[in-house]
PDB file of N, CA and C in Angstrom:
ATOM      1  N   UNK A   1       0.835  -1.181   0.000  1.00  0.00           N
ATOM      2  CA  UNK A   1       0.000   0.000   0.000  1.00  0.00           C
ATOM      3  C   UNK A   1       0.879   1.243   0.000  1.00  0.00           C
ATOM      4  N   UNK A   2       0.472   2.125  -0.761  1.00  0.00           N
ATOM      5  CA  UNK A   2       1.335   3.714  -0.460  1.00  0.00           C
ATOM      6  C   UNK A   2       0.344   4.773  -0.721  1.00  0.00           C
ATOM      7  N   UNK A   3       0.533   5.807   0.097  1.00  0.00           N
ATOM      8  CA  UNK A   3      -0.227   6.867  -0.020  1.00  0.00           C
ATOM      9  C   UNK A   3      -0.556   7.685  -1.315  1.00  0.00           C
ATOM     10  N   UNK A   4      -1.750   7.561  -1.665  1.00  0.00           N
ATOM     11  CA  UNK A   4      -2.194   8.799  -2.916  1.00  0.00           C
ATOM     12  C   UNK A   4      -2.189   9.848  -2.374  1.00  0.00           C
ATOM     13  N   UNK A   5      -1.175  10.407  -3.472  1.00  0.00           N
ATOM     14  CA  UNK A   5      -1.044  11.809  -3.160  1.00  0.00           C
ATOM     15  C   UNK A   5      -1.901  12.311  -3.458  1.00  0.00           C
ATOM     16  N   UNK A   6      -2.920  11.947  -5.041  1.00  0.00           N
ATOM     17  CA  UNK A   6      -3.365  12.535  -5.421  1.00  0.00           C
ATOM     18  C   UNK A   6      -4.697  12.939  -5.054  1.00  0.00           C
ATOM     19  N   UNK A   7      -4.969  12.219  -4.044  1.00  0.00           N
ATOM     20  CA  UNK A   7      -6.154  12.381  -3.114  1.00  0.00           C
ATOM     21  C   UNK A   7      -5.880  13.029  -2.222  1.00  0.00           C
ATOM     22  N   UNK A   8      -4.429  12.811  -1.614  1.00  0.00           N
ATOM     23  CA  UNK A   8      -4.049  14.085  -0.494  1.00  0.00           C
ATOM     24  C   UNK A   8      -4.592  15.408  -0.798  1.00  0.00           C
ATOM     25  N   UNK A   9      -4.107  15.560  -2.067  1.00  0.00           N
ATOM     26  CA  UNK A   9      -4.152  17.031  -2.907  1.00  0.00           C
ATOM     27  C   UNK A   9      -5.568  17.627  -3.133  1.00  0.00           C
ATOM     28  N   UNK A  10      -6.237  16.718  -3.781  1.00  0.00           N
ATOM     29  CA  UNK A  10      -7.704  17.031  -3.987  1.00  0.00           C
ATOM     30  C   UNK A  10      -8.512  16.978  -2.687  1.00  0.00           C
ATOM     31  N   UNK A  11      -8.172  16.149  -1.965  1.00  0.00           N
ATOM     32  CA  UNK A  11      -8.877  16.873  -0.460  1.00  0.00           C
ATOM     33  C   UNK A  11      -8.683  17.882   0.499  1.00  0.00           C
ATOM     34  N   UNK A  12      -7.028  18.442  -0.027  1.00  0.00           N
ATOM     35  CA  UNK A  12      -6.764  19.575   0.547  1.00  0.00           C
ATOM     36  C   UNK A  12      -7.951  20.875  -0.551  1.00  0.00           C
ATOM     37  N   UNK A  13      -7.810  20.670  -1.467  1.00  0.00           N
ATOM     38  CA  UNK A  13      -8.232  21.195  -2.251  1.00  0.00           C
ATOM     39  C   UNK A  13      -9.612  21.870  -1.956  1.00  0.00           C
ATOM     40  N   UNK A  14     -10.183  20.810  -2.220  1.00  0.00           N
ATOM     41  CA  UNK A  14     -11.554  20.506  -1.733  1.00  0.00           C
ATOM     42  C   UNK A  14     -12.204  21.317  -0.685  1.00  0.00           C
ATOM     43  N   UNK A  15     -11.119  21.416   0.194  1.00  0.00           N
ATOM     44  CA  UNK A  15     -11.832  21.960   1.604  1.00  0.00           C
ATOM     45  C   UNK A  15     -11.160  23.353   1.272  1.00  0.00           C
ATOM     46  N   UNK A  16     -10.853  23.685   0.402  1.00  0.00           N
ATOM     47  CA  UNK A  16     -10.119  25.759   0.457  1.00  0.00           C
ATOM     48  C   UNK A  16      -8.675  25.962   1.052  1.00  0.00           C
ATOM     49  N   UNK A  17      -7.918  24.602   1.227  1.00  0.00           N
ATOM     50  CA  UNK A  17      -7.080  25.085   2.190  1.00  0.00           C
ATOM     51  C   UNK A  17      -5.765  25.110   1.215  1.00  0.00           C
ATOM     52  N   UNK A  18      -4.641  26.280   1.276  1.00  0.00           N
ATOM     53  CA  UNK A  18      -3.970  26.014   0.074  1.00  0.00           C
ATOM     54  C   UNK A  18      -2.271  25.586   1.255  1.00  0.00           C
ATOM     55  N   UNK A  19      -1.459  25.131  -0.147  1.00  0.00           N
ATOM     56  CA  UNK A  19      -0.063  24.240   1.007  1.00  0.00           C
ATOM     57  C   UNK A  19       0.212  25.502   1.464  1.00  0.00           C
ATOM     58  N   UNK A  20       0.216  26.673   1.826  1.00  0.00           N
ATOM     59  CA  UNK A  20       0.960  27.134   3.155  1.00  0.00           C
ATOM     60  C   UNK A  20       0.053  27.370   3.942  1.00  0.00           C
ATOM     61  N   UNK A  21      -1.455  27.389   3.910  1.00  0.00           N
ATOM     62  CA  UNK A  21      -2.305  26.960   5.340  1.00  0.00           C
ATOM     63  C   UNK A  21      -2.003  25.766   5.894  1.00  0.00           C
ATOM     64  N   UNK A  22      -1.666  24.643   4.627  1.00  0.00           N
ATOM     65  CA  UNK A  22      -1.663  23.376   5.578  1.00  0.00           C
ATOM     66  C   UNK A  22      -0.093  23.128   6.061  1.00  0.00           C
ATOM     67  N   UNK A  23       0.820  23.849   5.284  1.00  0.00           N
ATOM     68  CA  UNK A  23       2.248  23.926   6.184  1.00  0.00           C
ATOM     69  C   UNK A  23       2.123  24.301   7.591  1.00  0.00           C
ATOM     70  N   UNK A  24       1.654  25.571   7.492  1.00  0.00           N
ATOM     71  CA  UNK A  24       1.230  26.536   8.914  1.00  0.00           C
ATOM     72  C   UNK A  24       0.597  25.360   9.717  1.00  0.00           C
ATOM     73  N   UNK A  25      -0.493  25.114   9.553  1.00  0.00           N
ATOM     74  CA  UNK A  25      -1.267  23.942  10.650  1.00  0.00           C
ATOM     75  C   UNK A  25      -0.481  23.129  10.848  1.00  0.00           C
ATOM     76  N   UNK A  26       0.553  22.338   9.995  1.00  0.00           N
ATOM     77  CA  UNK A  26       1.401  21.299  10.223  1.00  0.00           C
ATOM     78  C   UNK A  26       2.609  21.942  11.630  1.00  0.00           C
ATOM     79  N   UNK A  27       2.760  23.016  11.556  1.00  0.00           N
ATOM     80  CA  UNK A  27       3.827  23.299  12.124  1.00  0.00           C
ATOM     81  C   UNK A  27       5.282  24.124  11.471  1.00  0.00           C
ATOM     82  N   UNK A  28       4.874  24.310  10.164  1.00  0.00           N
ATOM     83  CA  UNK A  28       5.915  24.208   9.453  1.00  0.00           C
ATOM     84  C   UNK A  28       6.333  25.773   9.015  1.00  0.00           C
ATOM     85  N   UNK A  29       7.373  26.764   9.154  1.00  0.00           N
ATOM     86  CA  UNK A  29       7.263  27.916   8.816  1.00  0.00           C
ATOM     87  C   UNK A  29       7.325  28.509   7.198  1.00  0.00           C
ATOM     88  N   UNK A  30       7.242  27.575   6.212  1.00  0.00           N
ATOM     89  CA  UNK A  30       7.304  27.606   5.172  1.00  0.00           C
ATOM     90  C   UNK A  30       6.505  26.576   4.351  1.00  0.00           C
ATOM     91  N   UNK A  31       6.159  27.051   2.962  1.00  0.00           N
ATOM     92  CA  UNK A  31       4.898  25.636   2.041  1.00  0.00           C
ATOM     93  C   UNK A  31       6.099  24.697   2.005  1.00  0.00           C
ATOM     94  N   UNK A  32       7.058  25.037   1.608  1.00  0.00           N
ATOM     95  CA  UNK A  32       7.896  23.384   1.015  1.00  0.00           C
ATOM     96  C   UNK A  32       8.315  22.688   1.751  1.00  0.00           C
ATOM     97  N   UNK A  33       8.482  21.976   2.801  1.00  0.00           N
ATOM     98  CA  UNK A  33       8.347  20.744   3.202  1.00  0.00           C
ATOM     99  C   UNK A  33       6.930  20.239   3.695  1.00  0.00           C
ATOM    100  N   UNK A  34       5.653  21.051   3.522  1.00  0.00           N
ATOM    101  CA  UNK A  34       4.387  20.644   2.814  1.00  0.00           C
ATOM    102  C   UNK A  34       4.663  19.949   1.142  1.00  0.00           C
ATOM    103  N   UNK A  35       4.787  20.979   0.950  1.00  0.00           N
ATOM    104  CA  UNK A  35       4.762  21.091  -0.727  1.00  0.00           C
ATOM    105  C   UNK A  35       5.803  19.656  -1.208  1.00  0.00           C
ATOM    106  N   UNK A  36       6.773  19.730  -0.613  1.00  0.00           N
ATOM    107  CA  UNK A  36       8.012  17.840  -0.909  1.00  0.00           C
ATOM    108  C   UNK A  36       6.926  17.030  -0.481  1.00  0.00           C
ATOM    109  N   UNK A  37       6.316  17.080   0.719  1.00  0.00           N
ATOM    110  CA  UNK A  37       5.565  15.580   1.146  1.00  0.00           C
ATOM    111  C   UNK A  37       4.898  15.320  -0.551  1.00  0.00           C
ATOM    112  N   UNK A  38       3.772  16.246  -0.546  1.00  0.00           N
ATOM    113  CA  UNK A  38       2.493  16.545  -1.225  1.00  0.00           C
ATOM    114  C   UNK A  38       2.894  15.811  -2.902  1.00  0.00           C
ATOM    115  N   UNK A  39       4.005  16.681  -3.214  1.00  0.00           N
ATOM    116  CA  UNK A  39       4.658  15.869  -4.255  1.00  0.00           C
ATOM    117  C   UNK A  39       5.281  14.725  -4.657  1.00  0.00           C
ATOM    118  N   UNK A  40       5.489  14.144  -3.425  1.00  0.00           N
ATOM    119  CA  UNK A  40       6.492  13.009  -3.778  1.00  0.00           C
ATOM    120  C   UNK A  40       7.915  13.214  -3.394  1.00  0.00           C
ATOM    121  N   UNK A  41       8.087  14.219  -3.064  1.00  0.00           N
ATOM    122  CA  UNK A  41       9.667  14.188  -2.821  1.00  0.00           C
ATOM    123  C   UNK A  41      10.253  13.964  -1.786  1.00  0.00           C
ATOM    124  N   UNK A  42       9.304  13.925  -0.405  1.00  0.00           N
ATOM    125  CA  UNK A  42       9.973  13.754   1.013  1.00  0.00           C
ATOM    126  C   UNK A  42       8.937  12.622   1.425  1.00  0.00           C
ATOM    127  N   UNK A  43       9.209  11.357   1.572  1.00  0.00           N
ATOM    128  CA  UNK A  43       8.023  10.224   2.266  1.00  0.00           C
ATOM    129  C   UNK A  43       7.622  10.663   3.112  1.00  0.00           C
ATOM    130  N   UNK A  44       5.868  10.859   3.875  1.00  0.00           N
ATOM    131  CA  UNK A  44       5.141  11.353   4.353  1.00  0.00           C
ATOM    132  C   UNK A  44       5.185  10.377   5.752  1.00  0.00           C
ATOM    133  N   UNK A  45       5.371  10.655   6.892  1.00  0.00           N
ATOM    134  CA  UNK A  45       5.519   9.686   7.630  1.00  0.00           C
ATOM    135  C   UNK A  45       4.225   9.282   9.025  1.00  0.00           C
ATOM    136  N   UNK A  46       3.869   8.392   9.336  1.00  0.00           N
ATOM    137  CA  UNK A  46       2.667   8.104   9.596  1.00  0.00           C
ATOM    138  C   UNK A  46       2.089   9.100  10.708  1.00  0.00           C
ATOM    139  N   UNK A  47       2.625   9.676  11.145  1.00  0.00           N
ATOM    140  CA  UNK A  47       2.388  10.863  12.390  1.00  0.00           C
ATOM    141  C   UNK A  47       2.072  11.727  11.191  1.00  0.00           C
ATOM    142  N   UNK A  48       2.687  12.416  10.677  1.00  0.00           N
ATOM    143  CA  UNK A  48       2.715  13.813   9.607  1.00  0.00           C
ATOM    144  C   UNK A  48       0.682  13.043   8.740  1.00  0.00           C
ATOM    145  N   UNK A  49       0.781  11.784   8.017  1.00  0.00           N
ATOM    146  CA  UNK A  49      -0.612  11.802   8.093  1.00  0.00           C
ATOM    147  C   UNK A  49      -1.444  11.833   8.583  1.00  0.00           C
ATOM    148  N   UNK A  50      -1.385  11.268   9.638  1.00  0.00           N
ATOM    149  CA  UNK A  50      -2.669  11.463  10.525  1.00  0.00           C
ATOM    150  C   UNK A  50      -2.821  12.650  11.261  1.00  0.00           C
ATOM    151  N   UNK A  51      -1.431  14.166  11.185  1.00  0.00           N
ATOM    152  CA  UNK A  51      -2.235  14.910  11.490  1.00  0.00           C
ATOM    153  C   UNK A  51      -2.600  15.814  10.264  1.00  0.00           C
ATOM    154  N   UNK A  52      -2.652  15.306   9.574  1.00  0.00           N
ATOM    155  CA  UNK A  52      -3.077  16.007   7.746  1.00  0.00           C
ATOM    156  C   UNK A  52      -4.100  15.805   7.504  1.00  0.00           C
ATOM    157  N   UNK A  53      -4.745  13.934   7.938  1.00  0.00           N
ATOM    158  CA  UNK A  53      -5.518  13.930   7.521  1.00  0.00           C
ATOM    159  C   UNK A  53      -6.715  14.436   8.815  1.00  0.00           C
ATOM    160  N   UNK A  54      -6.175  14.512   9.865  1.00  0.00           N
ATOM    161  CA  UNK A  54      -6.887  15.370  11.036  1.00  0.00           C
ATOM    162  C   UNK A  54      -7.475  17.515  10.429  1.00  0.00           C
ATOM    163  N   UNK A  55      -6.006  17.792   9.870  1.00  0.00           N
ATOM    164  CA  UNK A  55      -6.642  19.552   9.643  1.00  0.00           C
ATOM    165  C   UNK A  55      -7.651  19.522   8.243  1.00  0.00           C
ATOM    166  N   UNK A  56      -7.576  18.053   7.634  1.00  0.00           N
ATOM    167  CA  UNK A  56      -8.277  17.931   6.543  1.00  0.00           C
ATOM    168  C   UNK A  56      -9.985  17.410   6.910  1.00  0.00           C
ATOM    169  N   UNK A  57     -10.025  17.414   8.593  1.00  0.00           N
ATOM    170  CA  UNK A  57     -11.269  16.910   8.454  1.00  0.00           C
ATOM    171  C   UNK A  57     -11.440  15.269   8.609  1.00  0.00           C
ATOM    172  N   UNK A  58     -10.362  14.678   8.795  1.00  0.00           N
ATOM    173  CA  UNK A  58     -10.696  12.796   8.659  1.00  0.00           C
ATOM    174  C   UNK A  58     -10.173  12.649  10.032  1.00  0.00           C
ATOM    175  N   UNK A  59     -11.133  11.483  10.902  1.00  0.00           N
ATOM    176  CA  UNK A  59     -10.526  11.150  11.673  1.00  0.00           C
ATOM    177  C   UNK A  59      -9.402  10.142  11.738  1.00  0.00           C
ATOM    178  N   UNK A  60      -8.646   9.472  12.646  1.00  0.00           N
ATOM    179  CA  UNK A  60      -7.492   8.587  12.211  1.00  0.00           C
ATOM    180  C   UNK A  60      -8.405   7.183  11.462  1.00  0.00           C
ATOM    181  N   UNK A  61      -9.815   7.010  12.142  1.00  0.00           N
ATOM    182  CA  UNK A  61     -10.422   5.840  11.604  1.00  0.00           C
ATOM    183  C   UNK A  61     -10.272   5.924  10.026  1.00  0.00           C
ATOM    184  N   UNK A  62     -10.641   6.789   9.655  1.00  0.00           N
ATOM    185  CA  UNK A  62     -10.729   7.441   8.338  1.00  0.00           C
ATOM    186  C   UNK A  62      -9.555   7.266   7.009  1.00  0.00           C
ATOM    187  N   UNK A  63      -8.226   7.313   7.781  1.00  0.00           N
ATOM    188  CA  UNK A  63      -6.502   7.459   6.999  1.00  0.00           C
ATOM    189  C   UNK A  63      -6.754   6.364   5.790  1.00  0.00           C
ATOM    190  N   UNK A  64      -7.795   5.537   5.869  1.00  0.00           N
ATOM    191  CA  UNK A  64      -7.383   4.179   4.699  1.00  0.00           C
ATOM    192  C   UNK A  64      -8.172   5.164   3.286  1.00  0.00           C
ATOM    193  N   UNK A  65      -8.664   5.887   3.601  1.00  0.00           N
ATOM    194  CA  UNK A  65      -9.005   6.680   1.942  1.00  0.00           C
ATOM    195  C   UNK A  65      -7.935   7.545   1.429  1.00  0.00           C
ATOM    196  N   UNK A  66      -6.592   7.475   2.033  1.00  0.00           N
ATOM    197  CA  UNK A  66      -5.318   7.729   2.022  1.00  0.00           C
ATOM    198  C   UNK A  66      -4.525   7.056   0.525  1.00  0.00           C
ATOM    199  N   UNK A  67      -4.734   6.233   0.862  1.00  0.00           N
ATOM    200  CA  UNK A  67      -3.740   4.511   0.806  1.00  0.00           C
ATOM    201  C   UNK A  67      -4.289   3.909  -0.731  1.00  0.00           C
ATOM    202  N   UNK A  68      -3.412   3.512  -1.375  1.00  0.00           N
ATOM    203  CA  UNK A  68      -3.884   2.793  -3.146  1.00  0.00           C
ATOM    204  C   UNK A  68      -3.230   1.523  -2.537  1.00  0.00           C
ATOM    205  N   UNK A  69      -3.614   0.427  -2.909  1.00  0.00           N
ATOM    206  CA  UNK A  69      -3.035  -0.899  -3.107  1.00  0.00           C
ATOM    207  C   UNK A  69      -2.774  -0.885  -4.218  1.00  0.00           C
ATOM    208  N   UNK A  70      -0.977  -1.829  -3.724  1.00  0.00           N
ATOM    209  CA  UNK A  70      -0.056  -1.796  -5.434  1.00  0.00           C
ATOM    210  C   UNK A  70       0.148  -2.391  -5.882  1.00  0.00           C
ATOM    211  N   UNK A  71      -0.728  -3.825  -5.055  1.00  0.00           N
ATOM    212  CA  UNK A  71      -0.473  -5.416  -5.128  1.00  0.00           C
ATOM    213  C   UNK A  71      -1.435  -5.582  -7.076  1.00  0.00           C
ATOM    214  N   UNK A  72      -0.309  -6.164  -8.013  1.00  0.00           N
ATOM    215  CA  UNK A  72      -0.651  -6.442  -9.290  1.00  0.00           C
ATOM    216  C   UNK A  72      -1.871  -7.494  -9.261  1.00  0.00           C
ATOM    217  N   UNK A  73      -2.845  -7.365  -9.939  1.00  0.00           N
ATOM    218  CA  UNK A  73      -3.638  -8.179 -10.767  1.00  0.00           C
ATOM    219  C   UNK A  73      -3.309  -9.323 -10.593  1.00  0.00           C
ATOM    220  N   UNK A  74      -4.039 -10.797 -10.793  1.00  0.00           N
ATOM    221  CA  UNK A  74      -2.921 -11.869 -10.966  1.00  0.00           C
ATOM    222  C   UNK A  74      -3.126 -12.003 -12.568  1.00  0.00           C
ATOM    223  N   UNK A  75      -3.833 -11.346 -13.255  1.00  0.00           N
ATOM    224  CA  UNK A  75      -3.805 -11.428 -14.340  1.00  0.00           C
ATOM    225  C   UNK A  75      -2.922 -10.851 -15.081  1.00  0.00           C
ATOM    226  N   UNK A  76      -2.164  -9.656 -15.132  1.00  0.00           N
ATOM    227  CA  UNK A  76      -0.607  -9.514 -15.214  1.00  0.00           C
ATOM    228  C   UNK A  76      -0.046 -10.317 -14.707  1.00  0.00           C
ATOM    229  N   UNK A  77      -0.029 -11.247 -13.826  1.00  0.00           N
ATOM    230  CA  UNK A  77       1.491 -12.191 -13.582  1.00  0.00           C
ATOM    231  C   UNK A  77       1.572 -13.533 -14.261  1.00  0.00           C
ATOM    232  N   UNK A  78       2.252 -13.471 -15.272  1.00  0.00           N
ATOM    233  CA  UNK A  78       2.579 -14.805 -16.241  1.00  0.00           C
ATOM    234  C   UNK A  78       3.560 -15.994 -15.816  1.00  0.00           C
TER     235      UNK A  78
END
């Protein structure tokens, strides 16, 4: 399993909040080490989601609308 970003994004989205509100709420005095998670460039680590997906509105029950499974098809495996 690994985190969609791209759902990160669109639910930040979603709710009005842009990456340096959600830096700021994170703690963070600047967007880019929001902005690295968000992209892909810094692995998001399980504390940093759950309180993301907390200023986003999800409770921790909630974190699995996070998450893509990457496990292949068995129909791709020959």
């Amino acid at each position: 399993m690994t985190i969609n970003l791209r759902r990160l994004k669109a639910e930040r989205i979603a709710k009005g909040i842009t990456q340096d509100q959600m830096a700021s709420r994170m703690g963070w005095s600047t967007r880019t080490p929001y902005a690295k998670r968000e992209n892909g460039f810094v692995s998001i680590g399980a504390d940093e989601l759950a309180k993301m997906a907390t200023i986003l509105g999800f409770s921790r029950d909630e974190l699995g609308i996070f998450f893509t499974n990457d496990v292949p098809n068995k129909e791709r495996i020959h």
